[in-house]
N, C-alpha and C. Protein backbone atom coordinates (compact mmCIF):
# COMPACT_ATOMS: atom_id res chain seq x y z
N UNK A 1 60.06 -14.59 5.52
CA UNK A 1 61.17 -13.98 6.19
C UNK A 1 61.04 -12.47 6.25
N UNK A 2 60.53 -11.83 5.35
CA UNK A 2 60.13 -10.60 5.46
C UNK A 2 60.95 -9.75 4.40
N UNK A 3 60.66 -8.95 4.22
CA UNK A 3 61.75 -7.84 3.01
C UNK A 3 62.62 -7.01 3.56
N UNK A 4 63.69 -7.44 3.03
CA UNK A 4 65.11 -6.72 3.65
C UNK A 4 65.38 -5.53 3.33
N UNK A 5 64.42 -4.67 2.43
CA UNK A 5 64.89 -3.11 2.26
C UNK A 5 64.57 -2.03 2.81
N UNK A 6 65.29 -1.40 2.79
CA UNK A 6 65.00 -0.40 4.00
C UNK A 6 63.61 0.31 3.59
N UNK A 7 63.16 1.18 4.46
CA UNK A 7 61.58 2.14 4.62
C UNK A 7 62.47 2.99 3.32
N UNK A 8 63.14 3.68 3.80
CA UNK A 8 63.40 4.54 2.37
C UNK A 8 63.43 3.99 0.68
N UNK A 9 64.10 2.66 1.40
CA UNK A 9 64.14 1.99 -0.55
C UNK A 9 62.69 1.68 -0.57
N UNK A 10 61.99 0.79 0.29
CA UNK A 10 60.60 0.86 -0.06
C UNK A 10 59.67 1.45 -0.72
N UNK A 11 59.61 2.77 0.10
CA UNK A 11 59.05 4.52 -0.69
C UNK A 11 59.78 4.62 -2.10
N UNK A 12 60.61 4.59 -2.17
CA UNK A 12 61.96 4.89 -3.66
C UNK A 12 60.88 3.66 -4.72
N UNK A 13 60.68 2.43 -4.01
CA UNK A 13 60.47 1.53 -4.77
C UNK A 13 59.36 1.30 -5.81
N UNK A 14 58.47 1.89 -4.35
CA UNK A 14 56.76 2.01 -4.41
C UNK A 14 56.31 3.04 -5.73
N UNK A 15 57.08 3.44 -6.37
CA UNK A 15 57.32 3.95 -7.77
C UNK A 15 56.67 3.39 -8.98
N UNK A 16 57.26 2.20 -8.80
CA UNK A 16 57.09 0.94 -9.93
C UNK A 16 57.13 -0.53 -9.21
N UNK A 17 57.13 -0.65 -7.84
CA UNK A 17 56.63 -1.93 -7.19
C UNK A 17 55.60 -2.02 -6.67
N UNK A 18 54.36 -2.34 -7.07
CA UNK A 18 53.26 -2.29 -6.35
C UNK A 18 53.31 -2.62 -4.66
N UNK A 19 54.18 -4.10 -4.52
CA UNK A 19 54.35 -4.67 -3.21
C UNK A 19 55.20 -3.70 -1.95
N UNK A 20 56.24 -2.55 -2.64
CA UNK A 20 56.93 -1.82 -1.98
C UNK A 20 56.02 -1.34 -0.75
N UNK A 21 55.05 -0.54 -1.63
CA UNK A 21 54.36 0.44 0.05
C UNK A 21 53.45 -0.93 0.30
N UNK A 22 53.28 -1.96 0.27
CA UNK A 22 52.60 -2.76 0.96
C UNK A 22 53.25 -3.08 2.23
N UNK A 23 54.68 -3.39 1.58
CA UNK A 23 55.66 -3.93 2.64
C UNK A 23 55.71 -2.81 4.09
N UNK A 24 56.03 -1.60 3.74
CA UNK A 24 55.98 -0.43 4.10
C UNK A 24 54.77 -0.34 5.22
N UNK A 25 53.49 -1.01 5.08
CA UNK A 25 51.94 -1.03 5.47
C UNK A 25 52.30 -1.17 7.09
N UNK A 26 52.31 -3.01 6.06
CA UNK A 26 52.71 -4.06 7.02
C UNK A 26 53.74 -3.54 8.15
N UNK A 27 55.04 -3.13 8.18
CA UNK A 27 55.52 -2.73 8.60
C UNK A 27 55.55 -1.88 9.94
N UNK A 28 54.46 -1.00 9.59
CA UNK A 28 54.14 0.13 10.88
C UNK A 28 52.48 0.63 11.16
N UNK A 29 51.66 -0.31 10.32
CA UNK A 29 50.26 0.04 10.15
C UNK A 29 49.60 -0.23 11.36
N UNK A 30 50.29 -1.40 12.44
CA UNK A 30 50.43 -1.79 13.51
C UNK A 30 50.66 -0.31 14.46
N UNK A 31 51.42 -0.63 14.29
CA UNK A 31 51.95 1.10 15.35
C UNK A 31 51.89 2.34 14.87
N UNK A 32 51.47 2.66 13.74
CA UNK A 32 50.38 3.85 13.23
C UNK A 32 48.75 3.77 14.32
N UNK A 33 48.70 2.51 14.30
CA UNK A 33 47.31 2.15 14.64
C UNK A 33 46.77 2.33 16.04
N UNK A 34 48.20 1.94 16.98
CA UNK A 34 48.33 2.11 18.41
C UNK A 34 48.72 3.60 18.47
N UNK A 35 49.08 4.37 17.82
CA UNK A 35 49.50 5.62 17.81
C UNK A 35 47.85 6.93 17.97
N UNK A 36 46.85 6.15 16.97
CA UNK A 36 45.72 6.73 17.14
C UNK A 36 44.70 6.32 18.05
N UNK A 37 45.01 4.62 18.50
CA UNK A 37 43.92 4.57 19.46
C UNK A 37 44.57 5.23 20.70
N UNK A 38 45.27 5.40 21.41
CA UNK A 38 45.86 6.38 22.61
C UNK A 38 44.92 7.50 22.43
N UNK A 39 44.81 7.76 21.20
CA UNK A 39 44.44 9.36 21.07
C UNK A 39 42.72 9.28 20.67
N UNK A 40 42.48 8.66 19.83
CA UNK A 40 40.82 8.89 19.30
C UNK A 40 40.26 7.42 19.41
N UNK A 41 40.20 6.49 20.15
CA UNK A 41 39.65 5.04 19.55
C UNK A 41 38.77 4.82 18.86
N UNK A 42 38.03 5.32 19.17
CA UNK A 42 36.80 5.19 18.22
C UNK A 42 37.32 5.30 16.53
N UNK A 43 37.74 6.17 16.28
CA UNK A 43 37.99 6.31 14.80
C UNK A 43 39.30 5.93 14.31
N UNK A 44 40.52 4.70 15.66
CA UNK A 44 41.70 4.57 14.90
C UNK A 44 41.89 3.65 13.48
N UNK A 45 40.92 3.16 13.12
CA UNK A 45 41.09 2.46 12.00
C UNK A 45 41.13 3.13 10.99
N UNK A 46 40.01 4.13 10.79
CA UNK A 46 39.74 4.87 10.00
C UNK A 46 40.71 6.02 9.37
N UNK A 47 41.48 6.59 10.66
CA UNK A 47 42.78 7.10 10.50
C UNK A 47 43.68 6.77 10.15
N UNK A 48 43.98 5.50 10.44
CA UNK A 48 45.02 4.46 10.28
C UNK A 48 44.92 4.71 8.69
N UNK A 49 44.02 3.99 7.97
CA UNK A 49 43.58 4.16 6.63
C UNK A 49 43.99 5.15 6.00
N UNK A 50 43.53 6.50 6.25
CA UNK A 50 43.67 7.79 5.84
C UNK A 50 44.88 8.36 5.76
N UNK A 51 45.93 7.82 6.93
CA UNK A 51 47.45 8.10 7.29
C UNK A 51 48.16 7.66 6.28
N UNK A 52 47.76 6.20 5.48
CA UNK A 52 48.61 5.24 4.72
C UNK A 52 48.07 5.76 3.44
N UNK A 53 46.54 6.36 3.35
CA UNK A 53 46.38 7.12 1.53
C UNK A 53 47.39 8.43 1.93
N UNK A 54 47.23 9.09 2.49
CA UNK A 54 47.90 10.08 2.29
C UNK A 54 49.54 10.38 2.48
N UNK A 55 50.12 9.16 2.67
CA UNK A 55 51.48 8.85 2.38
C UNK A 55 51.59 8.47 1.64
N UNK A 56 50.77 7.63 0.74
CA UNK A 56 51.06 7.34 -0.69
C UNK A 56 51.07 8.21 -1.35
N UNK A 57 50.32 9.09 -1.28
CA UNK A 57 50.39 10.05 -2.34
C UNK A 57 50.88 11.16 -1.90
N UNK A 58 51.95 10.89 -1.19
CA UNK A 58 52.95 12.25 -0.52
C UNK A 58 54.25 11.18 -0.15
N UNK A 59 54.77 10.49 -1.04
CA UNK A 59 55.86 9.61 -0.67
C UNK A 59 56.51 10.21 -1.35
N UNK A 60 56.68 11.69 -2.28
CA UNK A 60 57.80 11.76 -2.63
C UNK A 60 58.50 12.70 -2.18
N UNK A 61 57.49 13.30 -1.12
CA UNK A 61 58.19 14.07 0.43
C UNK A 61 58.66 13.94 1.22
N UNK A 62 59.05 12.34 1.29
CA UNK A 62 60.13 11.57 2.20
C UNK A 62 61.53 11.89 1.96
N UNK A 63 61.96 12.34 3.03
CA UNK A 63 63.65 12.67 2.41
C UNK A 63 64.83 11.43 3.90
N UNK A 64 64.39 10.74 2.97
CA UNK A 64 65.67 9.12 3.14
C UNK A 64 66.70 9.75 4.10
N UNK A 65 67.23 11.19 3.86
CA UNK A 65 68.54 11.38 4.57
C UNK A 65 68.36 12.10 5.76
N UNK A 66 66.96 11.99 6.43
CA UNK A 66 66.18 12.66 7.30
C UNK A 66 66.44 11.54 8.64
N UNK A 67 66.30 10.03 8.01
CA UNK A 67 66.18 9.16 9.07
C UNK A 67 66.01 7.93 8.25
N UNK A 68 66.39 7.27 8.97
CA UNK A 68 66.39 5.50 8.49
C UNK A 68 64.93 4.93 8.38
N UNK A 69 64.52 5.25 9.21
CA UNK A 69 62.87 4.96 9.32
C UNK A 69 62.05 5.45 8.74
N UNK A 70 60.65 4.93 8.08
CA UNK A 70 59.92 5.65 7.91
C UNK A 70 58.48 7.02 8.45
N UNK A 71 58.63 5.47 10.04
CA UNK A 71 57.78 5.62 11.10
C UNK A 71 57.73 7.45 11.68
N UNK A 72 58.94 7.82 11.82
CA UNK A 72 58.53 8.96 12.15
C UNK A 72 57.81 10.41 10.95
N UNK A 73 58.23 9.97 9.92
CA UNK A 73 57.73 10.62 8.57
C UNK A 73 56.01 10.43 8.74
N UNK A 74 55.93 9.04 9.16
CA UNK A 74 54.26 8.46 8.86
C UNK A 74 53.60 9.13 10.21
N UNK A 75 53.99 9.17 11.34
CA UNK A 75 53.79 9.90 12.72
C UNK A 75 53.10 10.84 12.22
N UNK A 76 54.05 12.06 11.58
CA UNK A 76 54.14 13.20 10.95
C UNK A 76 52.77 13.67 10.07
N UNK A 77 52.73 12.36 9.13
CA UNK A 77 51.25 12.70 8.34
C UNK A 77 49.90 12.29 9.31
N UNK A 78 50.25 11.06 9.92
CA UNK A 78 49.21 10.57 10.93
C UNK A 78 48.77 12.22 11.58
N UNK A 79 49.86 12.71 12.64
CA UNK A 79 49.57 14.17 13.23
C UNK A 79 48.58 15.09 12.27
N UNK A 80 48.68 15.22 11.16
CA UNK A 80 48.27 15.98 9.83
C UNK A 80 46.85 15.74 9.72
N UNK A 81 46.68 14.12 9.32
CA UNK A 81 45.31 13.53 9.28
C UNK A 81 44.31 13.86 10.79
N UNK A 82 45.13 13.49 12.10
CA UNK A 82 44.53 14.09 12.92
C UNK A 82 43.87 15.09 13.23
N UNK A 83 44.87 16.15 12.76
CA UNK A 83 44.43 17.71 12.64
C UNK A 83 43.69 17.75 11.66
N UNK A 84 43.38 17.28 10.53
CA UNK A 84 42.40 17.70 9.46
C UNK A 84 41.11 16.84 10.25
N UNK A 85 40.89 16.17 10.70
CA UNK A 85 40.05 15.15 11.43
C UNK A 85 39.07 16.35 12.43
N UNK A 86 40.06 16.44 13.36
CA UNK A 86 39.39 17.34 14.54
C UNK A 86 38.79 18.35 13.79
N UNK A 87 39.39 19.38 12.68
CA UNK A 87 38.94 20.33 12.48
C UNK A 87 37.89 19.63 11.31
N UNK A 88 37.68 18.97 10.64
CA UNK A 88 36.55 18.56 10.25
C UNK A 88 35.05 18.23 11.20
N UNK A 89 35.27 17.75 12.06
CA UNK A 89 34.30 17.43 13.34
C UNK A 89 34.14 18.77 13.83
N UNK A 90 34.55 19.66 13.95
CA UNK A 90 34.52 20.76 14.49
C UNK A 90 33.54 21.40 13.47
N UNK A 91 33.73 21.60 12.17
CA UNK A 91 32.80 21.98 11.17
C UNK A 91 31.05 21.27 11.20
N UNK A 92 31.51 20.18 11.47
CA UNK A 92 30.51 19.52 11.08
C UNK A 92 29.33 19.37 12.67
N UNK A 93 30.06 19.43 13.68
CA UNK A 93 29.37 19.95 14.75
C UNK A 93 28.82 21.47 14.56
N UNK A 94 29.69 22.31 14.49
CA UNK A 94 28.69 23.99 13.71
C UNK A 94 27.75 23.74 13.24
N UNK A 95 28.05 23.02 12.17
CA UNK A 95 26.71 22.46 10.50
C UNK A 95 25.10 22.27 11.41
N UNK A 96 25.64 21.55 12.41
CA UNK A 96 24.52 20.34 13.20
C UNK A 96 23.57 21.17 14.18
N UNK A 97 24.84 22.28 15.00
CA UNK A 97 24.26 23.37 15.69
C UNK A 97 23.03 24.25 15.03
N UNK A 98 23.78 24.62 13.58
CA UNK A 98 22.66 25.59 13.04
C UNK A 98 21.67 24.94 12.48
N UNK A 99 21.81 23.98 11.50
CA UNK A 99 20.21 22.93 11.16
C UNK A 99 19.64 22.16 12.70
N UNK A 100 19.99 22.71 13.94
CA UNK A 100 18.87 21.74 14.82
C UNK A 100 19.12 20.64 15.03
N UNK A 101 19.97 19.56 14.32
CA UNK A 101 20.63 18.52 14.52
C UNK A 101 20.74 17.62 15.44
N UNK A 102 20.70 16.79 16.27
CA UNK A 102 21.59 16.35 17.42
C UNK A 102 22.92 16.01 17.32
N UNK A 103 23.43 16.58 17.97
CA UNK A 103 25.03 16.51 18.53
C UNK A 103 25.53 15.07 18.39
N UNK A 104 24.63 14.56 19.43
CA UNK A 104 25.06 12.88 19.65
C UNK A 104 23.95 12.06 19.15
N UNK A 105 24.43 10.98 18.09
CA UNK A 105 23.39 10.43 17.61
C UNK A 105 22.82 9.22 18.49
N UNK A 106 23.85 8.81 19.66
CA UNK A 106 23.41 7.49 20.37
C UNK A 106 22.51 8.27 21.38
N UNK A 107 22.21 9.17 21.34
CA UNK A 107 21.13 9.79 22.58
C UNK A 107 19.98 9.79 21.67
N UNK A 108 19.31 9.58 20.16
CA UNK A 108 18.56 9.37 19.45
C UNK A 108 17.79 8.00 19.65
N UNK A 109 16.32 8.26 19.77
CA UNK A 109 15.60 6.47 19.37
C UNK A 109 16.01 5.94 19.01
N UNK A 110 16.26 4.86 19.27
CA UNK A 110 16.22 3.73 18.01
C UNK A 110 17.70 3.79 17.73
N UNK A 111 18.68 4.32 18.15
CA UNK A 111 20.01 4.47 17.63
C UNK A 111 20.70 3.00 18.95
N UNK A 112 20.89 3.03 19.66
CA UNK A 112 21.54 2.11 20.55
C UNK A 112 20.91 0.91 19.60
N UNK A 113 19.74 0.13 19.76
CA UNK A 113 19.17 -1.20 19.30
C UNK A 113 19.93 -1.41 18.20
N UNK A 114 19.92 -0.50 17.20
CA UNK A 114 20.63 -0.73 15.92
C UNK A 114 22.17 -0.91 15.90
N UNK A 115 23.12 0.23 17.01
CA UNK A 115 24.23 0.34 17.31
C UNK A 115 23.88 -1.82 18.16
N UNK A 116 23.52 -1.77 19.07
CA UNK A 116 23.51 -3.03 19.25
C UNK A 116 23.77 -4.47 18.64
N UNK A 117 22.71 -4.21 17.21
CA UNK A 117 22.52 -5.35 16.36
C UNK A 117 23.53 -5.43 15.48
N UNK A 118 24.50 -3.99 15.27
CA UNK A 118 25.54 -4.50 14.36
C UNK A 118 27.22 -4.90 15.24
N UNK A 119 27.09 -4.52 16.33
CA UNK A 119 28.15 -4.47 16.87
C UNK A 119 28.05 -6.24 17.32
N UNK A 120 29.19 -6.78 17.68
CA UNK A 120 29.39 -8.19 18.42
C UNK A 120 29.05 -8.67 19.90
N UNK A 121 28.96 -9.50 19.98
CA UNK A 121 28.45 -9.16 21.46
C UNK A 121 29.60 -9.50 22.61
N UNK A 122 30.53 -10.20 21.93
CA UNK A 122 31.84 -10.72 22.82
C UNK A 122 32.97 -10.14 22.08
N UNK A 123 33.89 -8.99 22.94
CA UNK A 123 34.96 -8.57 21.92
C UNK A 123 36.04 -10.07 21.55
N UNK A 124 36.84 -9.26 21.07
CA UNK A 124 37.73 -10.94 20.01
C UNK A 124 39.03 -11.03 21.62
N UNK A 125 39.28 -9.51 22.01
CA UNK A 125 40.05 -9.80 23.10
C UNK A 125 39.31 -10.89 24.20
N UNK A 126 38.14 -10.84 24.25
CA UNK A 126 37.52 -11.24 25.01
C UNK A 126 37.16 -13.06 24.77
N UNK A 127 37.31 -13.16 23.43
CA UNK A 127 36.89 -14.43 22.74
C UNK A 127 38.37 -15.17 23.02
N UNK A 128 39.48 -14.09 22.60
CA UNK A 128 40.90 -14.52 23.04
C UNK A 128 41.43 -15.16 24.20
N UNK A 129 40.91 -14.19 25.33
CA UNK A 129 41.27 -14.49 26.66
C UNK A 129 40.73 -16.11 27.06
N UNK A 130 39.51 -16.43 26.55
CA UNK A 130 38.61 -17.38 27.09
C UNK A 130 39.63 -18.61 26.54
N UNK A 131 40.32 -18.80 25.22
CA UNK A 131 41.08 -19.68 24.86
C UNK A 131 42.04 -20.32 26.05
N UNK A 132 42.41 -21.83 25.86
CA UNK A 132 43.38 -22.16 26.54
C UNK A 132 44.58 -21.55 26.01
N UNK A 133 45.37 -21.22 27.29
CA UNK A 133 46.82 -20.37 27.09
C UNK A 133 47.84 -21.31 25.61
N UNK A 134 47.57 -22.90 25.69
CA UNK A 134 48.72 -23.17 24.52
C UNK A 134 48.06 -22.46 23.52
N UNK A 135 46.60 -22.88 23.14
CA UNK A 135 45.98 -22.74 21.67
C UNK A 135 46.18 -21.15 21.74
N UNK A 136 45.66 -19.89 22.59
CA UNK A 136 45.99 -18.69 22.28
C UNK A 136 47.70 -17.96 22.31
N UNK A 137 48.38 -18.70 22.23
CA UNK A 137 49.49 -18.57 22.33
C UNK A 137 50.00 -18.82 20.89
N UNK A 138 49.71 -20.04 20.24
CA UNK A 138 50.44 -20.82 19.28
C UNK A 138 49.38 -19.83 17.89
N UNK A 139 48.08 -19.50 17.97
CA UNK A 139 47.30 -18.54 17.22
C UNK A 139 48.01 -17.33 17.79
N UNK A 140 48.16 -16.33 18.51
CA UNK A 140 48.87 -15.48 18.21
C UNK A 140 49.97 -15.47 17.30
N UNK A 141 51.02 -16.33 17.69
CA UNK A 141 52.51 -16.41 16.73
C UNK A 141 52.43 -16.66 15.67
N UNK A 142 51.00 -17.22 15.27
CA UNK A 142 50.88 -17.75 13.79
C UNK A 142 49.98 -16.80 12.99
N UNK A 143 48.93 -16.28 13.80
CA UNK A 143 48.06 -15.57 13.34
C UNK A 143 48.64 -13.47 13.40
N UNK A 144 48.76 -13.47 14.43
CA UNK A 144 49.36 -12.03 15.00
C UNK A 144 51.10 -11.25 14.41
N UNK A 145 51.54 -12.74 14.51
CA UNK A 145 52.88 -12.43 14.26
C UNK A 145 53.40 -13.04 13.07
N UNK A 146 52.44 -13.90 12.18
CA UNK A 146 52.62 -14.15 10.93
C UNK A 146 54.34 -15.39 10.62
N UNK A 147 54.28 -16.21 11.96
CA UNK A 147 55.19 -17.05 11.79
C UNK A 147 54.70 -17.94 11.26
N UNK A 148 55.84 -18.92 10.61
CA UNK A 148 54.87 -20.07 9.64
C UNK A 148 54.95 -21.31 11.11
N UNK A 149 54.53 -22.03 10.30
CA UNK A 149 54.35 -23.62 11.62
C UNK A 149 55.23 -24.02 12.32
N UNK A 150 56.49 -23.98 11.38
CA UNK A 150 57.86 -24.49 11.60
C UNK A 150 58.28 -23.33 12.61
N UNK A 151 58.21 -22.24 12.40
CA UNK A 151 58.77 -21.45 14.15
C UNK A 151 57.88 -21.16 14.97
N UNK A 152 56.68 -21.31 13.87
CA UNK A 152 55.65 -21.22 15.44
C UNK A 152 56.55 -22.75 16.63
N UNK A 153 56.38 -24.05 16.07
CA UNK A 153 56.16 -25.15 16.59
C UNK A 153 58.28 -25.22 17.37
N UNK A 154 58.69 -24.57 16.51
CA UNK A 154 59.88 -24.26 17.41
C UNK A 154 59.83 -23.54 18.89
N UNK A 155 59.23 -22.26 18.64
CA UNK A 155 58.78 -20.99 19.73
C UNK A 155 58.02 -22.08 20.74
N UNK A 156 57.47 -22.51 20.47
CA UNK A 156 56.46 -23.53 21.42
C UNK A 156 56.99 -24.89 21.73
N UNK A 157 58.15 -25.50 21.55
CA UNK A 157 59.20 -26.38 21.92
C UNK A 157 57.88 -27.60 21.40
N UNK A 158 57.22 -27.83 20.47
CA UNK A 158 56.26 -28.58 20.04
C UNK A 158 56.43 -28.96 18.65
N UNK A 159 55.99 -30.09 17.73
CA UNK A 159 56.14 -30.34 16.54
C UNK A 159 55.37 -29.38 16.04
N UNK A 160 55.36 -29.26 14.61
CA UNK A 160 54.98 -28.63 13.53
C UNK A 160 53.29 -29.16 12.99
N UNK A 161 53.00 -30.23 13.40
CA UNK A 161 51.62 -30.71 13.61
C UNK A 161 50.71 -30.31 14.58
N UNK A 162 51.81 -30.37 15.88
CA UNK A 162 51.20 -29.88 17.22
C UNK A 162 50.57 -28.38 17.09
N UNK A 163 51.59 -27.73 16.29
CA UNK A 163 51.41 -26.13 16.54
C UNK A 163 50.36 -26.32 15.15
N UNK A 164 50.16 -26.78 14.14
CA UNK A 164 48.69 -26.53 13.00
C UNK A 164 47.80 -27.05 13.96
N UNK A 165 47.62 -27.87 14.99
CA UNK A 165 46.42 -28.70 15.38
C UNK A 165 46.51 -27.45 16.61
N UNK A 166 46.81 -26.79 17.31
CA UNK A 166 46.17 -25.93 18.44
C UNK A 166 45.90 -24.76 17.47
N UNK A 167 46.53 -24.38 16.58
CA UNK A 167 46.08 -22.97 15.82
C UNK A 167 44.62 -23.20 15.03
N UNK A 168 44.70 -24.71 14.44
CA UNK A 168 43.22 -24.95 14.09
C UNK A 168 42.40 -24.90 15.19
N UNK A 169 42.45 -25.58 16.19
CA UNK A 169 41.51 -26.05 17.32
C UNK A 169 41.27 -23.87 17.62
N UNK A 170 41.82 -23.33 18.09
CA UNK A 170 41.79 -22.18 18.45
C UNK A 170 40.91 -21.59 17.49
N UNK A 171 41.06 -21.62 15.93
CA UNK A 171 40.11 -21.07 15.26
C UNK A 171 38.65 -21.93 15.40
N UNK A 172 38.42 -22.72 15.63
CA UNK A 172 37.30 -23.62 15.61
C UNK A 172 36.89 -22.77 17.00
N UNK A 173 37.28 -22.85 18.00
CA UNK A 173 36.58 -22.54 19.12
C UNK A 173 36.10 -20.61 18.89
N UNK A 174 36.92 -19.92 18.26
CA UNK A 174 36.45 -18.36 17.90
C UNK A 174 35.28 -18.66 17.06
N UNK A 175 35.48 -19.26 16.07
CA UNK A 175 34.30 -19.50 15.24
C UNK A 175 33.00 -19.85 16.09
N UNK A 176 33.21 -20.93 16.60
CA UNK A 176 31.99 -21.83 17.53
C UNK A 176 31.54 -20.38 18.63
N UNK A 177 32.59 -19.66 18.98
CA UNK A 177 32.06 -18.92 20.30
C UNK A 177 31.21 -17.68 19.96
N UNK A 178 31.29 -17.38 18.10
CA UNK A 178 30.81 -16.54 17.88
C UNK A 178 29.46 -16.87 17.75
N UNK A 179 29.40 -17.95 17.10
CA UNK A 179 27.97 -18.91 16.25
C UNK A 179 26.89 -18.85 17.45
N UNK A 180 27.67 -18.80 19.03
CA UNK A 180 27.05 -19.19 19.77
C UNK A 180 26.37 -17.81 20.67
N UNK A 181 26.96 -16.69 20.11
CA UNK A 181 26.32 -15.69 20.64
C UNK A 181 25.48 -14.77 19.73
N UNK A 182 24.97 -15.44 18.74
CA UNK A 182 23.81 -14.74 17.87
C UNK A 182 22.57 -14.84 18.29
N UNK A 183 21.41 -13.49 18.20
CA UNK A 183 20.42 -14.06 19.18
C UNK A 183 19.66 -14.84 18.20
């Protein structure tokens, strides 16, 4: 069902509840996340990450009577991490300038093949789309949106068997579609 306390009691909580800033994560780690790919994709995970250490250990700079939410507080450090980000890359491009360096490492030999061999060859949106609409439908609500069977199989006007047997079948076919694109 989810935790009923507010972002501020959360932070308050996250004191002496380990689960508090988890809840807190969960919560907006999602839209922390969409907040940085708009802006940098390449590195929104990584930020994402960096946004949520450095609110932990600046949660007691949250002032509760600022706003109900936490989201715009986390915005706030996200912006922060950003800016320490850019101006780190900025350093580290100088660094690269004066040792001779290359700038861009995928313009290097041998860098694409390798970028190649670790990357996937079918994105998951892409593995997604290929699903039939019930099975990627009934795996979203269950998988994405973390409903249990019983509202998945409600949401989907289907039994509670129906909706485990397309969410299984759906993982079987991601699995199978991956197995099937290794060279």
């Amino acid at each position: 069902m989810g935790d009923k306390r507010s972002d501020a009691q959360l932070i308050r909580d996250s004191r002496s509840d380990d689960t508090a800033f988890g809840e807190l994560y969960r919560r907006h780690s999602l839209d922390v996340y969409t907040w940085f790919r708009r802006r940098i994709e390449w590195a929104a995970a990584d930020l994402t990450a960096e946004t949520f250490a450095q609110a932990w250990l600046s949660r007691k700079r949250f002032r509760p009577e600022l706003a109900d939410s936490a989201f715009p507080w986390l915005l706030g450090v996200a912006r922060n991490v950003l800016r320490e980000s850019a101006r780190r890359q900025r350093v580290e491009t100088r660094a690269r300038e004066r040792l001779g360096l290359p700038l861009d490492l995928a313009a290097e030999e041998g860098y694409a093949s390798v970028e190649e061999r670790l990357s996937p060859r079918a994105s998951l949106s892409e593995a997604l789309d290929a699903l039939p609409e019930h099975e990627r439908e009934a795996l979203e609500l269950r998988v994405v949106e973390e409903l249990p069977y019983d509202a998945v199989a409600k949401r989907l006007s289907i039994r509670p068997a129906a909706a485990r047997l397309r969410v299984s079948r759906a993982l079987r076919r991601l699995d199978v579609s991956t197995l099937k694109e290794d060279p």
